[in-house]
C-alpha atoms as a PDB file:
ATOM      1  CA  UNK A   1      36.937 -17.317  -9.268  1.00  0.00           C
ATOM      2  CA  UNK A   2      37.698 -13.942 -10.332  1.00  0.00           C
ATOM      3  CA  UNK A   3      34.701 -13.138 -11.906  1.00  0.00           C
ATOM      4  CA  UNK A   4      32.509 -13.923  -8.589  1.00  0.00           C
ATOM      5  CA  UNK A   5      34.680 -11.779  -6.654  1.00  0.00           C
ATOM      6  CA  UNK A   6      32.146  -8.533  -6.832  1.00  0.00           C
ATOM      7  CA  UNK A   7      29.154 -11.028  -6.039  1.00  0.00           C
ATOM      8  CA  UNK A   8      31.161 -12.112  -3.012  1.00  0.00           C
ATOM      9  CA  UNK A   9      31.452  -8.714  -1.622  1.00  0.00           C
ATOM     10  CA  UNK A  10      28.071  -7.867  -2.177  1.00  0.00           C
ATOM     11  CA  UNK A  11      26.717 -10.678  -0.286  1.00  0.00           C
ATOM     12  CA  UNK A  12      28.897 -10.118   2.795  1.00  0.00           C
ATOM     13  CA  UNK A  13      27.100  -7.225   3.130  1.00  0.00           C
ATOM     14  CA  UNK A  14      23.745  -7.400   1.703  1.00  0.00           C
ATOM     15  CA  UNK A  15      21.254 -10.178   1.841  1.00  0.00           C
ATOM     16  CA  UNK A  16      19.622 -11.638  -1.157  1.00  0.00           C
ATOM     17  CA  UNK A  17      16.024 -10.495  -0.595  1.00  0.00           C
ATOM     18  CA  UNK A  18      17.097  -6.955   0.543  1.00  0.00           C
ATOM     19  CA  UNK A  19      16.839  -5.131  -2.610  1.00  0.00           C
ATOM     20  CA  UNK A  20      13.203  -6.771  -3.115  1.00  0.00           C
ATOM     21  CA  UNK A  21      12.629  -5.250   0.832  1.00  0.00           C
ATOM     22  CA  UNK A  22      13.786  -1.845   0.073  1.00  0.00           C
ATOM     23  CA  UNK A  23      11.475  -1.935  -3.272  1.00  0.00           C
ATOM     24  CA  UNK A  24       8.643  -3.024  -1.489  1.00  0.00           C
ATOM     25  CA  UNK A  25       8.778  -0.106   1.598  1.00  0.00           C
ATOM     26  CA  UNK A  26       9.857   2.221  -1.399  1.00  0.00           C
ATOM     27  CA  UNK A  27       6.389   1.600  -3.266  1.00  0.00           C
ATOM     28  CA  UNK A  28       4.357   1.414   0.249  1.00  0.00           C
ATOM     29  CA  UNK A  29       5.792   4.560   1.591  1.00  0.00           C
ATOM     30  CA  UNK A  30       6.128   6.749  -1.466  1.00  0.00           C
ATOM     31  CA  UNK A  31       5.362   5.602  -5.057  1.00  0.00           C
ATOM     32  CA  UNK A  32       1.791   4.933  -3.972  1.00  0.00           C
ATOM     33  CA  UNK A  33       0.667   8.300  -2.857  1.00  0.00           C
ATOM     34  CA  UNK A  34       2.881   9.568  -5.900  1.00  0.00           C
ATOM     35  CA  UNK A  35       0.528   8.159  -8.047  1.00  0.00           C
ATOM     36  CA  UNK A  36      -2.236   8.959  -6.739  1.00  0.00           C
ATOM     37  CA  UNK A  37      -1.194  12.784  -6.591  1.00  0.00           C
ATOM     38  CA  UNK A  38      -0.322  12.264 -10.419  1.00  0.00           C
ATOM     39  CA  UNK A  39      -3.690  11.097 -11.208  1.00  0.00           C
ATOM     40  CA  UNK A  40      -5.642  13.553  -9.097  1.00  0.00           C
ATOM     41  CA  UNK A  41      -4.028  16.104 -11.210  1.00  0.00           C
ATOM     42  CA  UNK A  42      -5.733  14.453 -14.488  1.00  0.00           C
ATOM     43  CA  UNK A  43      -8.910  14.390 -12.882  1.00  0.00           C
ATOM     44  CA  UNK A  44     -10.754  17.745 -14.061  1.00  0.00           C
ATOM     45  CA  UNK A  45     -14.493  18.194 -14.498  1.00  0.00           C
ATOM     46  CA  UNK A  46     -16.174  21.596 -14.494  1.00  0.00           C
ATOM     47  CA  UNK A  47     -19.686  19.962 -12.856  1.00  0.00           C
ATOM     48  CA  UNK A  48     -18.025  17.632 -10.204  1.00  0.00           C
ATOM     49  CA  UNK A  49     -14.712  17.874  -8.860  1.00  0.00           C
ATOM     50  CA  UNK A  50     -13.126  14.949  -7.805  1.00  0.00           C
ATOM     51  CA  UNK A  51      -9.847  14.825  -5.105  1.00  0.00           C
ATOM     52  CA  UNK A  52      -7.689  12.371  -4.272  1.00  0.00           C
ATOM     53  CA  UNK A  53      -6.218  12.504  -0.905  1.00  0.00           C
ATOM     54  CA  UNK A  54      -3.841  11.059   1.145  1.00  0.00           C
ATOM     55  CA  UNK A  55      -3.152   7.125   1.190  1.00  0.00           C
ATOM     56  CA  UNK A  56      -3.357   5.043   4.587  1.00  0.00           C
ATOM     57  CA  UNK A  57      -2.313   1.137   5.157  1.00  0.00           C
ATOM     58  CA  UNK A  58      -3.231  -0.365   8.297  1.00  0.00           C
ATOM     59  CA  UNK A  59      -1.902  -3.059  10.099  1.00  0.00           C
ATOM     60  CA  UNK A  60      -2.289  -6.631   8.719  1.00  0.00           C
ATOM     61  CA  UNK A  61      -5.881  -8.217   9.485  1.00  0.00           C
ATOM     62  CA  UNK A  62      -8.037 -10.725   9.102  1.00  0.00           C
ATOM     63  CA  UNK A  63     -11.566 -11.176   9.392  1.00  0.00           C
ATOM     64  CA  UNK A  64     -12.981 -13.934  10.868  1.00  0.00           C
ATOM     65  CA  UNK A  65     -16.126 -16.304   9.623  1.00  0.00           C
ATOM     66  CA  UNK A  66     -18.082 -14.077  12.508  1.00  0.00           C
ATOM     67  CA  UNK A  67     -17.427 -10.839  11.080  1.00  0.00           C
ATOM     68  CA  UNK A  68     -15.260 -10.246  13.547  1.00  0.00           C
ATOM     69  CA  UNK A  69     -11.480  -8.503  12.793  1.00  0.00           C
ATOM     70  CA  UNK A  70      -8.006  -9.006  14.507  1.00  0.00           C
ATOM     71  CA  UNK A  71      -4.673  -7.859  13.392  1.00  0.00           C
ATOM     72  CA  UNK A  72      -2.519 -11.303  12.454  1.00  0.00           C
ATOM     73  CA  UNK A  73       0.852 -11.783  12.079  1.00  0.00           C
ATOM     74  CA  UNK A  74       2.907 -13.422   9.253  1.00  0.00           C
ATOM     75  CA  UNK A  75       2.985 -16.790  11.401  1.00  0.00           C
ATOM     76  CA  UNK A  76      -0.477 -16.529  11.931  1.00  0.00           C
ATOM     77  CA  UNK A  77      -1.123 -16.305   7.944  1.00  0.00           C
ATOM     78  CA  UNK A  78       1.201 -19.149   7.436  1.00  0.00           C
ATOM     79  CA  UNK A  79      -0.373 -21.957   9.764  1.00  0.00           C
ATOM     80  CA  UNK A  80      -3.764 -20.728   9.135  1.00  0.00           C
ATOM     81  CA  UNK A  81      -3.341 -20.593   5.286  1.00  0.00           C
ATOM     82  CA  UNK A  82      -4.494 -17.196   4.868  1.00  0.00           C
ATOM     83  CA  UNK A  83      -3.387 -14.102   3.059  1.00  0.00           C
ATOM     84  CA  UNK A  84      -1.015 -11.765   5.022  1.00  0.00           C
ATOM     85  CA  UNK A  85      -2.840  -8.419   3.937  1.00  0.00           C
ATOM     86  CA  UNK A  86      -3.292  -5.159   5.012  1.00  0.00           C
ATOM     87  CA  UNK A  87      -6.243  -3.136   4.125  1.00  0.00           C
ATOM     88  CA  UNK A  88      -5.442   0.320   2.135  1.00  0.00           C
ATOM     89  CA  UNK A  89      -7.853   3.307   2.326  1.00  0.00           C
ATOM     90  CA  UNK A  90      -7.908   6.491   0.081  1.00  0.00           C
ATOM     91  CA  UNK A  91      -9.221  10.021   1.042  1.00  0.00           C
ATOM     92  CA  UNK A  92     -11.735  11.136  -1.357  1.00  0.00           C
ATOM     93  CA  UNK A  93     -13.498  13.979  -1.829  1.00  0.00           C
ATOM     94  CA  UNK A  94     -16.483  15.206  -4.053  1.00  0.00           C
ATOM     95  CA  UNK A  95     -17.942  18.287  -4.434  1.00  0.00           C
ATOM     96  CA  UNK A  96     -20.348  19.485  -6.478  1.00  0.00           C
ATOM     97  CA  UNK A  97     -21.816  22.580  -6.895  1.00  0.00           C
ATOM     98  CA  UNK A  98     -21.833  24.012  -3.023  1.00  0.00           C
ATOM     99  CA  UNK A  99     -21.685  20.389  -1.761  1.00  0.00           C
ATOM    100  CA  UNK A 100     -18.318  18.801  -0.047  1.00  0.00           C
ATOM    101  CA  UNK A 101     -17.972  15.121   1.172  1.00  0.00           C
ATOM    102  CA  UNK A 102     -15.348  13.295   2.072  1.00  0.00           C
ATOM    103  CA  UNK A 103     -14.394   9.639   2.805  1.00  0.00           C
ATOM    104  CA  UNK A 104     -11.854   7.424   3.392  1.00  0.00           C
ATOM    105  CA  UNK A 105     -12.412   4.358   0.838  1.00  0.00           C
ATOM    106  CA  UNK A 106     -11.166   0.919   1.501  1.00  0.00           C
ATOM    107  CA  UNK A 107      -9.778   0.787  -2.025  1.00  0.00           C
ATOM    108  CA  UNK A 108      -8.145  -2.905  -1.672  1.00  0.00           C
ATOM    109  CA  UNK A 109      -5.915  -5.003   0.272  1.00  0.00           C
END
């Protein structure tokens, strides 16, 4: 019994799922707006430039058969058999030549 004695101690403390938690708000809240900045810096054209800007999450929605959208919680998801997703947007922004525009992009969910 030994041998368990460090798994033990661990799970006094810690829950099973929390490392896959602390992964998960790790990617969310940083890794995914550090890969964007890394591929905004490979992104060079001399007629159009191309930028990547910041990365947004909203709340968890759903849209409804009328085209109509409402924020939905996990519950929700589960007795409705939907997908608990939230839609992400990226800033873009193009310019070319004297021309700037900008726009967020829904870029998935």
């Amino acid at each position: 019994m030994k041998k368990y004695l460090i798994i033990q101690k661990y799970l006094k403390e810690h829950s099973l799922v929390e490392s896959n938690i602390t992964s998960f708000n790790n990617f969310i809240e940083e890794r995914m707006q550090q890969i964007v900045n890394e591929l905004n810096e490979s992104m060079e054209n001399e007629e159009v430039e191309i930028r990547l800007g910041k990365i947004r999450i909203e709340k968890p929605n759903v849209i409804e058969a009328d085209g109509s959208t409402h924020i939905i919680t996990p519950t929700e998801a589960r007795l409705r058999n939907l997908t608990y997703s939230a839609p992400i947007f990226l800033e873009i922004t193009v310019k070319q030549e004297q021309q700037v525009e900008s726009h967020d992009v829904e870029i998935g969910r």
